[in-house]
Protein backbone atom coordinates (compact mmCIF):
# COMPACT_ATOMS: atom_id res chain seq x y z
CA UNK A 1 -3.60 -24.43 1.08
CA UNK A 2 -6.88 -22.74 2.54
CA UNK A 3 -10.45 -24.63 2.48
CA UNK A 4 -12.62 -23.10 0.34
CA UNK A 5 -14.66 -20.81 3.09
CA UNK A 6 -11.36 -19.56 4.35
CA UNK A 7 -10.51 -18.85 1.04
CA UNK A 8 -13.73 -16.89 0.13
CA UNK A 9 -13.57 -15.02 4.29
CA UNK A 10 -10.12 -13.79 2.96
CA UNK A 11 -10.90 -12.79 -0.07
CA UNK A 12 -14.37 -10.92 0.05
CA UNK A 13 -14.33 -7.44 0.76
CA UNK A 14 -17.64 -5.61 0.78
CA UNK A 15 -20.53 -4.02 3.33
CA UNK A 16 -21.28 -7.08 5.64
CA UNK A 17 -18.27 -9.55 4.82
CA UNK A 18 -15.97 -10.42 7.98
CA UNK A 19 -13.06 -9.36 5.80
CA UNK A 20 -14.75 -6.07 4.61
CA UNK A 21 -15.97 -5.52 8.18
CA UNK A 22 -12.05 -5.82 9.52
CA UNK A 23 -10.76 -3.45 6.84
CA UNK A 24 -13.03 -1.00 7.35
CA UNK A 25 -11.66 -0.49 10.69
CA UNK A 26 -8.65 0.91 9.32
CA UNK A 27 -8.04 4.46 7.61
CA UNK A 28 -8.36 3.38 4.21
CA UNK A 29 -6.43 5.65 1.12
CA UNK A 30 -9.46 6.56 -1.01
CA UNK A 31 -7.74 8.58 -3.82
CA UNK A 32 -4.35 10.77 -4.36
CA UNK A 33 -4.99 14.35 -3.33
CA UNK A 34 -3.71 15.19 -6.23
CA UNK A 35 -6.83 13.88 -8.31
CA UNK A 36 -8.78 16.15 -6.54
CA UNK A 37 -6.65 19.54 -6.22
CA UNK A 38 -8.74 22.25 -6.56
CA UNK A 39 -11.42 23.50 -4.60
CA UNK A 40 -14.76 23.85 -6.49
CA UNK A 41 -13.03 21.24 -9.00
CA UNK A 42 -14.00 18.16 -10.74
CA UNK A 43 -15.98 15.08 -8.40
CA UNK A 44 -14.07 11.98 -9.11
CA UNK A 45 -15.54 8.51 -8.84
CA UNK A 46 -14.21 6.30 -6.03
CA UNK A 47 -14.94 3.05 -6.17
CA UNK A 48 -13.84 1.12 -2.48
CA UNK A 49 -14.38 -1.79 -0.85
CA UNK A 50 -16.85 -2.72 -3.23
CA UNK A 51 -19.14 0.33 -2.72
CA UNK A 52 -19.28 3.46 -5.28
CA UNK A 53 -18.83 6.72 -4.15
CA UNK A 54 -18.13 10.19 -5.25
CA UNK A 55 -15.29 12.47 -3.90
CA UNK A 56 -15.23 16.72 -4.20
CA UNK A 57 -13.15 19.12 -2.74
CA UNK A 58 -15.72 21.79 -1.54
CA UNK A 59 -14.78 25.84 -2.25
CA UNK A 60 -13.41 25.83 1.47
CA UNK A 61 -10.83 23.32 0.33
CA UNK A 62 -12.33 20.36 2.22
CA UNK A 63 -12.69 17.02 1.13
CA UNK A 64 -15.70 15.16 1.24
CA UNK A 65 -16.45 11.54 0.31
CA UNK A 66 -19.86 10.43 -0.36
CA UNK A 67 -22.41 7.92 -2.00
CA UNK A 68 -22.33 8.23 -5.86
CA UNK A 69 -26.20 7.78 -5.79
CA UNK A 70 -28.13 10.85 -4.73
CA UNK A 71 -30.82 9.90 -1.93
CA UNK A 72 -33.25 11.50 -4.01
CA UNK A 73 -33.65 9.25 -7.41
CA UNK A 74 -30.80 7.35 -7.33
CA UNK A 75 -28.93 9.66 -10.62
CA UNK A 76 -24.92 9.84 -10.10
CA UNK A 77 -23.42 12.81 -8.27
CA UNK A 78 -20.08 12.18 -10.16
CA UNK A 79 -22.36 14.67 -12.54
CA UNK A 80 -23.02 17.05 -10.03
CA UNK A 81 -22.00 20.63 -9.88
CA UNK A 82 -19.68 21.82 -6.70
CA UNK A 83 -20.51 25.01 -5.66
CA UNK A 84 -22.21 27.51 -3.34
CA UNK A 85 -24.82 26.55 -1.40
CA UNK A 86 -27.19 28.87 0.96
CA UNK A 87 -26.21 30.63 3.89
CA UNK A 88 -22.16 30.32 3.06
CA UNK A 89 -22.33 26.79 2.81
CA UNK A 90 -20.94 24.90 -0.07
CA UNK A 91 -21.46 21.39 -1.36
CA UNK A 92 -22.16 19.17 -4.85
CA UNK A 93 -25.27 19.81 -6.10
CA UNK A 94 -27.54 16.43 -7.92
CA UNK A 95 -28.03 17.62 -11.73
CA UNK A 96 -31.61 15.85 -11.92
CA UNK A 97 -33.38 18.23 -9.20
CA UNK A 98 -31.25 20.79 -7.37
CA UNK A 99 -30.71 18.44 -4.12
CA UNK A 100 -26.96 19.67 -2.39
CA UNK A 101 -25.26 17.60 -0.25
CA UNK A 102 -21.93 18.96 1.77
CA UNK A 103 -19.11 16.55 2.89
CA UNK A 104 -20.67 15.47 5.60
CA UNK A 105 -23.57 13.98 3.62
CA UNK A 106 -26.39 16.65 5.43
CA UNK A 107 -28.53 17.67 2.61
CA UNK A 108 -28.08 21.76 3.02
CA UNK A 109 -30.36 22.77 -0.41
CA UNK A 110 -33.78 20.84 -1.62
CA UNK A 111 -35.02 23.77 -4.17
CA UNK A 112 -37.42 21.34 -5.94
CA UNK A 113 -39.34 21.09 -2.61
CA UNK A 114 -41.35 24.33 -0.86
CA UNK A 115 -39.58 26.99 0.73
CA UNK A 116 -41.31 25.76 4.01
CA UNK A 117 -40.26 22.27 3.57
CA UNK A 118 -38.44 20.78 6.34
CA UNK A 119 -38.08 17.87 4.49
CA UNK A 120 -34.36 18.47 3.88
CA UNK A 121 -33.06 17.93 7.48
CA UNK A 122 -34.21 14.11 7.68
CA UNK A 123 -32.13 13.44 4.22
CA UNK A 124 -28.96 12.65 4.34
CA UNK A 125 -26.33 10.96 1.74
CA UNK A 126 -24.20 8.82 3.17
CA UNK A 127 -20.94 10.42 3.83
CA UNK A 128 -17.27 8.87 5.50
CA UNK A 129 -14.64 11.20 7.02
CA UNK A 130 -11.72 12.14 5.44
CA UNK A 131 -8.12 12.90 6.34
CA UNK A 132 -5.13 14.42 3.77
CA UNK A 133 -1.61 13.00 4.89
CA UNK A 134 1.47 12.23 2.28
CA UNK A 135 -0.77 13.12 -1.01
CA UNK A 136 -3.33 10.61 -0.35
CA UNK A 137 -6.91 11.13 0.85
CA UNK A 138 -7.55 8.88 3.52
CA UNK A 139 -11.23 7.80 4.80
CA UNK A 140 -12.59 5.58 7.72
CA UNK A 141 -15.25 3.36 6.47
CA UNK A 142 -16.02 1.79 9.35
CA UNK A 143 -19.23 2.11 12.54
CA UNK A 144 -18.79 5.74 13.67
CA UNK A 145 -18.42 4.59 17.37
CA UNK A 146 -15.51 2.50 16.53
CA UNK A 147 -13.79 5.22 15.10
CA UNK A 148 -9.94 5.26 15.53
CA UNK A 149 -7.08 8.16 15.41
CA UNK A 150 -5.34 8.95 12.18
CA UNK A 151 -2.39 5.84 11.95
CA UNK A 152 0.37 8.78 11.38
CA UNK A 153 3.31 6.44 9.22
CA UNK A 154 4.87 9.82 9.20
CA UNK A 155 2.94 11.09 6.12
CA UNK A 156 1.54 14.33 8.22
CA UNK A 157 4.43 16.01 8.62
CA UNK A 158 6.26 16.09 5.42
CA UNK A 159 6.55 19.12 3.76
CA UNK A 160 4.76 19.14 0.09
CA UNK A 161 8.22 18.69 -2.16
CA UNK A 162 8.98 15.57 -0.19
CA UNK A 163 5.57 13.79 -0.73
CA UNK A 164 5.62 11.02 -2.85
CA UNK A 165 2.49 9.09 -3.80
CA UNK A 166 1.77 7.06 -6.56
CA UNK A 167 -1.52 4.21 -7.59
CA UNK A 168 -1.04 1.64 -10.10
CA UNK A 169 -4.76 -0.86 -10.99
CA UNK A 170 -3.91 -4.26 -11.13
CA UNK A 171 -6.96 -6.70 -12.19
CA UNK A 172 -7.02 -9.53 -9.16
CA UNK A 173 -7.99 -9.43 -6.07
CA UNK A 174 -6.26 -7.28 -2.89
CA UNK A 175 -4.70 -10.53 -0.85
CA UNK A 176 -3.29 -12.29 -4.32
CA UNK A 177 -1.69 -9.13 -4.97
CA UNK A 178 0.15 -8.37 -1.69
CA UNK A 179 0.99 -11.88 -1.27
CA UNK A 180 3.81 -10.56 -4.54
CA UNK A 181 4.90 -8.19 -1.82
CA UNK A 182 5.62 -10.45 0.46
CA UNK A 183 7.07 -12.96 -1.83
CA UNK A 184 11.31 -12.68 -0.55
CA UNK A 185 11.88 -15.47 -2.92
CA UNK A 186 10.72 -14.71 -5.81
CA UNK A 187 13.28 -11.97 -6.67
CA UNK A 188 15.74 -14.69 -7.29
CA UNK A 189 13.83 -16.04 -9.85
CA UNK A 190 10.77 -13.46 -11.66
CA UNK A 191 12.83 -10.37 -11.81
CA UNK A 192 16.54 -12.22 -12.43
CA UNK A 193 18.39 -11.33 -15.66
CA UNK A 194 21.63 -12.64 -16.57
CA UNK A 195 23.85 -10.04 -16.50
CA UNK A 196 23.60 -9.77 -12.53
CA UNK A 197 26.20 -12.94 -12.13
CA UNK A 198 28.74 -10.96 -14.61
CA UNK A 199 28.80 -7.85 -12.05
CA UNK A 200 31.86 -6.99 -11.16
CA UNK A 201 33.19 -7.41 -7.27
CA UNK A 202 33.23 -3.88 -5.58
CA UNK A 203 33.78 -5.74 -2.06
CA UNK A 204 30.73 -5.32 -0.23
CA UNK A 205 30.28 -8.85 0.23
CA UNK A 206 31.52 -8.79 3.77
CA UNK A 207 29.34 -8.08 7.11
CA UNK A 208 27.27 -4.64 6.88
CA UNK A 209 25.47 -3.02 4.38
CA UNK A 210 26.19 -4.69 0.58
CA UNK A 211 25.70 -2.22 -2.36
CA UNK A 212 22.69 -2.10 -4.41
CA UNK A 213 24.26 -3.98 -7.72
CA UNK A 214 25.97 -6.41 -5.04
CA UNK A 215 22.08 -7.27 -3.70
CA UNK A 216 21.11 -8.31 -6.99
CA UNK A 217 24.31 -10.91 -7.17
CA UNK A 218 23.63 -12.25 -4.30
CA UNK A 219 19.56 -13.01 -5.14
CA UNK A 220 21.06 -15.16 -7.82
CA UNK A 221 23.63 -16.67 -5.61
CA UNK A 222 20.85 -18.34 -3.34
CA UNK A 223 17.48 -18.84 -5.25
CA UNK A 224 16.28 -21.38 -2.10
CA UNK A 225 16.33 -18.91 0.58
CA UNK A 226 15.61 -19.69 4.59
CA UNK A 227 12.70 -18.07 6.08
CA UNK A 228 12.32 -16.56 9.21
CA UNK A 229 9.26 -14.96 11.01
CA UNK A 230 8.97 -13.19 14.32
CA UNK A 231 5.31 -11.44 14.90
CA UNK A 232 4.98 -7.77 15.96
CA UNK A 233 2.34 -5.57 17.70
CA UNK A 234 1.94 -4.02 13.50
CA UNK A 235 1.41 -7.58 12.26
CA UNK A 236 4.87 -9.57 11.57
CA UNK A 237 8.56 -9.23 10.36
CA UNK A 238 10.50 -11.58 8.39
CA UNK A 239 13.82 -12.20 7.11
CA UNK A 240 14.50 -14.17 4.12
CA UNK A 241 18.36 -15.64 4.59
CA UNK A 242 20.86 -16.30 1.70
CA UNK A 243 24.26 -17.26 1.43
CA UNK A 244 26.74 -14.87 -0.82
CA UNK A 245 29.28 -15.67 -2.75
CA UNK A 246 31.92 -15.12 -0.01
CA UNK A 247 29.82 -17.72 2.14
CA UNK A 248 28.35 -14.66 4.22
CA UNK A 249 24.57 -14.41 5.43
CA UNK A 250 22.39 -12.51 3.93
CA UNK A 251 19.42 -11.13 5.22
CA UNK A 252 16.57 -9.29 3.67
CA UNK A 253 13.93 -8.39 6.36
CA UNK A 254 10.48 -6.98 5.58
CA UNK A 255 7.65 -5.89 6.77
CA UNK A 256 3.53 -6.49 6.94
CA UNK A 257 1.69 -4.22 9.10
CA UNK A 258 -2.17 -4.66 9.16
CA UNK A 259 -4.41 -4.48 7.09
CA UNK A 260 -2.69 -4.35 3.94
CA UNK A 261 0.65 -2.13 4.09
CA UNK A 262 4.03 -3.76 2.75
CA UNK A 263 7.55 -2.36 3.81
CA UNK A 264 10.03 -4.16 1.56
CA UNK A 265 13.58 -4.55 2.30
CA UNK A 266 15.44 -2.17 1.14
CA UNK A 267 19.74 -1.08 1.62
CA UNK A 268 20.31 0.10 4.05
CA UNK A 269 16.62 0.35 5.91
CA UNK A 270 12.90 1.41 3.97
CA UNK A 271 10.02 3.39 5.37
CA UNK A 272 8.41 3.47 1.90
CA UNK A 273 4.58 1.84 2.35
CA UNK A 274 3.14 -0.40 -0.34
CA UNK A 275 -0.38 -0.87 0.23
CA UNK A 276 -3.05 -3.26 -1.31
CA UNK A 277 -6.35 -1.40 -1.25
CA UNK A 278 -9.30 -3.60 -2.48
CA UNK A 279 -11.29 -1.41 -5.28
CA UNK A 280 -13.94 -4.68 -5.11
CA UNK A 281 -13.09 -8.58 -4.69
CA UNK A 282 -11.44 -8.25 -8.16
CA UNK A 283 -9.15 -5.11 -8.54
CA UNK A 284 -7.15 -3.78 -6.89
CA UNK A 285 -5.02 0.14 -6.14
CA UNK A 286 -1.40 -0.76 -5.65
CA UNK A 287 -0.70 2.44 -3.83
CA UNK A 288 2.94 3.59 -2.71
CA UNK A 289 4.07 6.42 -0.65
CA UNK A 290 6.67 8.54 1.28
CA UNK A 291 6.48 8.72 5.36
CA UNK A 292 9.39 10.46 5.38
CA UNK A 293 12.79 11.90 4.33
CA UNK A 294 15.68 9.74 5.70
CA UNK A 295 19.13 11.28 5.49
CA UNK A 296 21.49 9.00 3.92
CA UNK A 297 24.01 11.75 3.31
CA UNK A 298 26.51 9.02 3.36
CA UNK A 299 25.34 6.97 0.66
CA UNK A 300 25.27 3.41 1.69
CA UNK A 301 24.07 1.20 -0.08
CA UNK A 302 25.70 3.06 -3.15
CA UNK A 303 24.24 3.10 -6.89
CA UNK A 304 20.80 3.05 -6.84
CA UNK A 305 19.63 -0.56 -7.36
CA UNK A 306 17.79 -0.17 -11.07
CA UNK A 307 21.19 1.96 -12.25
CA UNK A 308 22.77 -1.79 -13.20
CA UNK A 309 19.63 -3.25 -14.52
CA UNK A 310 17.75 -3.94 -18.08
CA UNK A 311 14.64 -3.54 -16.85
CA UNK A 312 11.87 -0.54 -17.56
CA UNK A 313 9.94 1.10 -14.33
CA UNK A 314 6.70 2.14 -14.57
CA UNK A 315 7.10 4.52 -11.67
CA UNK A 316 9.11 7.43 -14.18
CA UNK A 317 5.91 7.31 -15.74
CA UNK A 318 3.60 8.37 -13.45
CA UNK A 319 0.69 11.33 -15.13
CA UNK A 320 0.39 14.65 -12.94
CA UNK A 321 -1.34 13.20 -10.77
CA UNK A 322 0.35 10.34 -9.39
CA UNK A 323 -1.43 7.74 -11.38
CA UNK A 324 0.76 5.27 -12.90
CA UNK A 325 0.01 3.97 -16.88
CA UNK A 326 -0.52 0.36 -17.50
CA UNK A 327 1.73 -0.20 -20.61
CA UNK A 328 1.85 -3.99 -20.34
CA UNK A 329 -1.29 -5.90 -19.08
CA UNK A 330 -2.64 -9.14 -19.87
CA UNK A 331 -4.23 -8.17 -23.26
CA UNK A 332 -0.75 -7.22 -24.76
CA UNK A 333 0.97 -10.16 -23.05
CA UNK A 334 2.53 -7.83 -20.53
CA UNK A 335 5.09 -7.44 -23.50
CA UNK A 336 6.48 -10.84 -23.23
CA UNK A 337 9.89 -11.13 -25.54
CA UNK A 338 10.57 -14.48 -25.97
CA UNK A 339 14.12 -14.23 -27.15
CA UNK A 340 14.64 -11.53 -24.47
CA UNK A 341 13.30 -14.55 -22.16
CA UNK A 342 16.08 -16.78 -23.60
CA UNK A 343 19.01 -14.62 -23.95
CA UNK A 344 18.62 -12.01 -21.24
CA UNK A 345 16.50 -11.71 -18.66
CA UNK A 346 14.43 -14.66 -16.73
CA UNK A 347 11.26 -13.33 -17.47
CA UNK A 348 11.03 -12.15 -21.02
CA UNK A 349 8.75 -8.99 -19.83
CA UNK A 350 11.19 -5.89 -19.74
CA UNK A 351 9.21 -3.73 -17.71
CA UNK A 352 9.52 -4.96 -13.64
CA UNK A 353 6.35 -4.10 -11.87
CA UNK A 354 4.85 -5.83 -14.58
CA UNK A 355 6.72 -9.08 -13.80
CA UNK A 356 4.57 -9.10 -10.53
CA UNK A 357 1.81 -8.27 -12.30
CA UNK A 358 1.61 -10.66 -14.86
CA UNK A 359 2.44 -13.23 -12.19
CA UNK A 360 -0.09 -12.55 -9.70
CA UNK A 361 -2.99 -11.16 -12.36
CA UNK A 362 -2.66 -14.44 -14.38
CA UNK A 363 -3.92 -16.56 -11.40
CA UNK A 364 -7.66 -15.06 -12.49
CA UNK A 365 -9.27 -12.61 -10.21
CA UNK A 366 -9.19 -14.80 -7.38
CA UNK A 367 -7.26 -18.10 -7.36
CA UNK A 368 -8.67 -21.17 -5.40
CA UNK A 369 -6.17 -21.43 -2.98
CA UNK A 370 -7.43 -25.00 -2.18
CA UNK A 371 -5.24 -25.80 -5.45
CA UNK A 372 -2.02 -24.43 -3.85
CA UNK A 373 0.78 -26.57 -2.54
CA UNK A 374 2.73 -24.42 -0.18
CA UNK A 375 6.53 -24.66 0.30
CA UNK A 376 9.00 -23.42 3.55
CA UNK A 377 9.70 -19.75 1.04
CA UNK A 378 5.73 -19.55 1.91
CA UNK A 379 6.11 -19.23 5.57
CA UNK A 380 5.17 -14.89 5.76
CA UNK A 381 2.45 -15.53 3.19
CA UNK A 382 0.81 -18.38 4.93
CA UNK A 383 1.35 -15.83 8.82
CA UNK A 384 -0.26 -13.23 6.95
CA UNK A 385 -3.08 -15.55 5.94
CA UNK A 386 -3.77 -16.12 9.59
CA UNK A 387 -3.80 -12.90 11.19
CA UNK A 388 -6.00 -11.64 8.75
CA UNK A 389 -8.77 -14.68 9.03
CA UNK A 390 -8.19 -14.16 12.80
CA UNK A 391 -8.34 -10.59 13.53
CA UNK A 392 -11.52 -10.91 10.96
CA UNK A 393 -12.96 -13.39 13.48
CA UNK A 394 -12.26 -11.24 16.04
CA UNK A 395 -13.68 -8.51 15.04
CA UNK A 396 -17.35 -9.77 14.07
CA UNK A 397 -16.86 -10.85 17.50
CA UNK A 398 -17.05 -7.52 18.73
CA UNK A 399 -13.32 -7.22 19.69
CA UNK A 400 -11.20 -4.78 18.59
CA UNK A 401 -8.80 -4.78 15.46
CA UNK A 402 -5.51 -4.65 15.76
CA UNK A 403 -2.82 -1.94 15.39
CA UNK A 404 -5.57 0.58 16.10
CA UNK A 405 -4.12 2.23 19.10
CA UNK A 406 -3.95 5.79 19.76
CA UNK A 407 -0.79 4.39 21.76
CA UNK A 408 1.54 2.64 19.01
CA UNK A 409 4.18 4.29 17.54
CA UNK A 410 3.85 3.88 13.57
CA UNK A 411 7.05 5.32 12.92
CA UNK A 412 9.11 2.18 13.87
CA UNK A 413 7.52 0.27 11.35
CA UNK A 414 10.57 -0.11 8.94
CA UNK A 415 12.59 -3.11 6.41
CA UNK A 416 15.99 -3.56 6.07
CA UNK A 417 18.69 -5.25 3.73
CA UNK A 418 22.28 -6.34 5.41
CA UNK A 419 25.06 -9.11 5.54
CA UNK A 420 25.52 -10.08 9.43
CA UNK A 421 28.11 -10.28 11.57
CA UNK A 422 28.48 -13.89 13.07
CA UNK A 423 26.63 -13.37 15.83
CA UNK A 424 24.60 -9.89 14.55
CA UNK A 425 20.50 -11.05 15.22
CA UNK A 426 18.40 -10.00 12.28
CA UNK A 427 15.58 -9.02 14.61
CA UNK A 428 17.74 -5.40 15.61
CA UNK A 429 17.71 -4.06 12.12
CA UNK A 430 15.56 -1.72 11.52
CA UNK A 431 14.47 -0.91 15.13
CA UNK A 432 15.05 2.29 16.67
CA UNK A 433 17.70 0.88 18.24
CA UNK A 434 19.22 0.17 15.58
CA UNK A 435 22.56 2.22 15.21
CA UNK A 436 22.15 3.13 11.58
CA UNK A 437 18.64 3.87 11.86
CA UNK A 438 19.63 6.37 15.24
CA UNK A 439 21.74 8.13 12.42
CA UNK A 440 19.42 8.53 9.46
CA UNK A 441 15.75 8.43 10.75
CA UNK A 442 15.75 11.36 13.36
CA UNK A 443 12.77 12.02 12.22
CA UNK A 444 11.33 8.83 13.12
CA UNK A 445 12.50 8.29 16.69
CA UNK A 446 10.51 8.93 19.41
CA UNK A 447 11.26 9.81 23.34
CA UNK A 448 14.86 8.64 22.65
CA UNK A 449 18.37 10.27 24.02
CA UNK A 450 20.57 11.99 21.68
CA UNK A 451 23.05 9.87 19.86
CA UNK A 452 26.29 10.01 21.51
CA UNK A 453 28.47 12.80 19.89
CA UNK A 454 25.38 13.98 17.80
C-alpha cells in the first residue's frame, strides 16, 4: 500500500505538482497527426497534463501547440480561423478581435489596435514545441532550459505505410491505468476463457519460442506466477515465470521505460509502445504505436494470438484517424454477459481491452491505494511506484530526470515471450545480443558487427 501523500504525489499531474513537474520533462504525445492532417485545417482541442490547449497545423505544414485561451480576453482559439497572416506569415487568428498567434505563440497580427502600435511584440500566447514521429505529435512541456533531444523509439524513421498509431480514453487516472499494463498475472485470470485448456498440442511446449495459441494454454496452466525484476537505465524489466504443461519454464518478460511507456511481452520479442498519457488526474489517452518493422519472415511464434480466441478487439475499429470507439464503458456495463461469464469466458465482457478497462476504470478515478493489500504478482507495480515517487523527488530537487540522455540508445528497449533452456537466463532476451533479435531487428541495432553468415 502507499500513505495517502504518496498516493496523491503519484497521482497528481498538473502545472506545479512534483509528478506533473517530472512528466513534463519528457516528450509527451499530444495528439495523432492524423487529427490534424491538413495544413490550414481544423484546430483541435488538446487537453494535457491538466492544462487546455489548442493545436493547428499552419499553411506551411507546421504544427503548433498553444494555450486554448487567447491572451487578449480569454475567448477559445479552438474557434479561431488558420490562415495568412502579414508579411508571409501564417498563424490562428482569435474570432473575438483579429489577434493571430503563430506556433510559436509570438502574436504576429493585433488589427484591433493602431497601425503604430507596438503593442503586439510584448504579447505572447503560450506556446510548447512540437515534434511529428510514428503518427503522433509529440510536445515538451517542460522549463525551456531543461529541454531534452527527441527520445527516437524508432518512430522517425519509418516510412508512412508502416506507421501505426492508435488512442483509446479510458476514465481513471494515468498510474491506475498502466499499472493493467504491467499486470503479468492477470492474463491468467481477466482475459481467460475456457476453450484455451481444450487447444490442441502442436508441440511447442519445449525450450524456445511457444506458438501464440500455445501462450494462452500455458497462462491457464500457472495462474500464480513467480516474479522477477531486474532495473534498467529505461526504468525496469521483469519476467513473470510459469510452469507448462510439459513442466517447462515459462517466461514472459516486459518492459517499463519512464515516464509512462509499456512494452508487453510478446512471441517472439515486441517493440510496440503502450503509453499512459495523463489528459488530467482523471482520464486518461491509452496511446499505442509502431517503432518499427521487424522481419519475422519466418513466422515464429505462428498464428497470430487473437486467431484462437472468442474475444472482440477494439483495435479493427479504429475511425480514420487513429482514434479508437468506446463500445463498452461503464454506463453499458462494459457489455457484461453473465451466461457468457458462466459458460465461456472468465470475464463475461467479450470485447478484451475492455476487460482492462472495466477492471482498472471501476476502481473510481483514483483509488486510495492506502486500501490495497499487495501480493508477490505485485512486485513490477510496486518498482514502478518507486521510481516514479523518486525520480519526482529528484527532480523538484533540481536533478535531472531520468532516461533523458542524448546518449541512450532507445532502440533496445524491447519484451519478449519464450520457454528456457535449463540454464537459458531470462535477462538475454530481448537484448541486442540476443540471437533472434540480431536476426529480425536490423533495424534496431546499433554499432554492432554483422551477423555471422548474414
Amino acid at each position: 500500500m502507499l500513505s495517502t501523500e504518496d498516493n496523491e504525489l503519484l497521482t497528481r499531474v498538473g502545472p506545479g505538482t512534483p509528478m506533473g513537474q517530472l512528466l513534463r520533462r519528457y516528450w509527451t504525445p499530444a495528439l495523432l497527426a492524423s487529427e490534424a492532417p491538413t495544413p490550414g485545417g481544423d484546430p483541435v482541442r488538446v487537453r494535457l497534463l491538466g492544462e487546455d490547449l489548442v493545436a493547428f497545423r499552419d499553411l506551411n505544414g507546421r504544427v503548433g501547440l498553444i494555450q486554448e485561451n487567447c491572451p487578449h480576453r480569454g475567448a477559445s482559439l479552438f474557434y479561431g480561423r488558420n490562415e495568412a497572416g502579414p508579411d508571409g506569415t501564417c498563424g490562428l487568428r482569435c474570432p473575438y478581435h483579429g489577434w493571430q498567434f503563430d506556433a510559436d505563440g509570438r502574436c504576429i497580427d493585433m488589427p484591433s489596435e493602431p497601425p503604430t502600435s507596438s503593442f503586439k511584440n510584448r504579447v505572447t500566447a503560450k506556446a510548447y514545441p512540437t515534434h511529428e514521429s510514428g503518427g503522433i505529435v509529440w510536445t515538451y512541456m517542460g522549463p525551456p532550459d531543461s529541454l531534452t533531444p527527441f527520445r527516437d523509439f524508432g518512430s522517425d524513421t519509418l516510412a508512412p505505410e508502416h506507421v501505426q498509431a492508435t488512442k483509446m480514453h479510458t476514465t481513471c487516472n494515468w498510474v491506475q491505468a498502466m499499472e493493467g499494463n504491467l499486470d503479468t498475472s492477470h492474463i491468467s485470470w481477466l482475459h481467460q476463457w475456457a476453450g484455451a485448456a481444450d487447444l490442441p498440442d502442436d508441440g511447442s511446449d519445449k525450450p524456445g519460442y511457444p506458438s501464440n495459441p500455445s501462450s494462452w494454454k500455458f497462462w491457464l496452466h500457472d495462474r500464480a506466477p513467480r516474479l522477477e525484476v531486474e532495473d534498467t537505465w529505461y526504468g525496469f524489466k521483469y519476467v513473470g515465470i510459469r510452469t507448462t504443461p510439459n513442466g517447462n519454464k515459462h517466461v514472459r518478460m516486459s518492459a517499463f521505460c519512464f515516464p509512462y511507456h509499456t512494452v508487453i511481452a510478446t512471441v517472439p520479442f515486441g517493440v510496440r509502445h503502450g503509453m499512459f498519457v495523463p489528459i488530467d488526474d482523471y482520464n486518461t489517452w491509452r496511446i499505442s504505436f509502431t517503432t518499427r518493422v521487424i522481419d519475422n519472415s519466418r513466422g515464429v511464434g505462428g498464428a497470430p494470438l487473437f486467431s484462437v480466441s472468442p474475444f472482440k478487439l477494439a483495435r479493427a475499429e479504429v475511425d480514420g484517424n487513429g482514434i479508437v470507439p468506446r463500445e463498452y464503458t461503464a454506463g453499458n456495463e462494459y457489455g457484461i454477459d453473465r451466461e457468457e461469464q458462466r459458460t465461456t469466458t472468465f470475464s463475461g465482457i467479450a470485447e478484451f481491452a475492455s476487460q482492462d478497462l472495466m477492471a482498472t476504470e471501476s476502481m473510481g478515478p483514483i483509488y486510495d491505494r492506502t486500501q490495497e493489500r499487495l501480493g508477490t504478482t505485485d512486485k513490477a507495480i510496486i518498482r514502478m511506484r518507486r521510481l516514479l515517487l523518486d525520480a519526482a523527488k529528484r527532480v523538484a530537487a533540481g536533478e535531472q530526470a531520468p532516461a533523458t540522455g542524448p546518449d541512450h540508445d532507445y532502440f533496445e528497449i524491447r519484451s519478449a515471450e519464450k520457454i528456457l533452456e535449463p540454464d537459458e537466463d531470462w535477462r538475454l532476451l530481448g537484448t541486442s545480443d540476443d540471437p533472434l533479435v540480431r536476426e529480425m531487428d536490423t533495424h534496431g541495432l546499433r554499432d554492432r558487427e554483422p551477423i555471422a553468415g548474414s
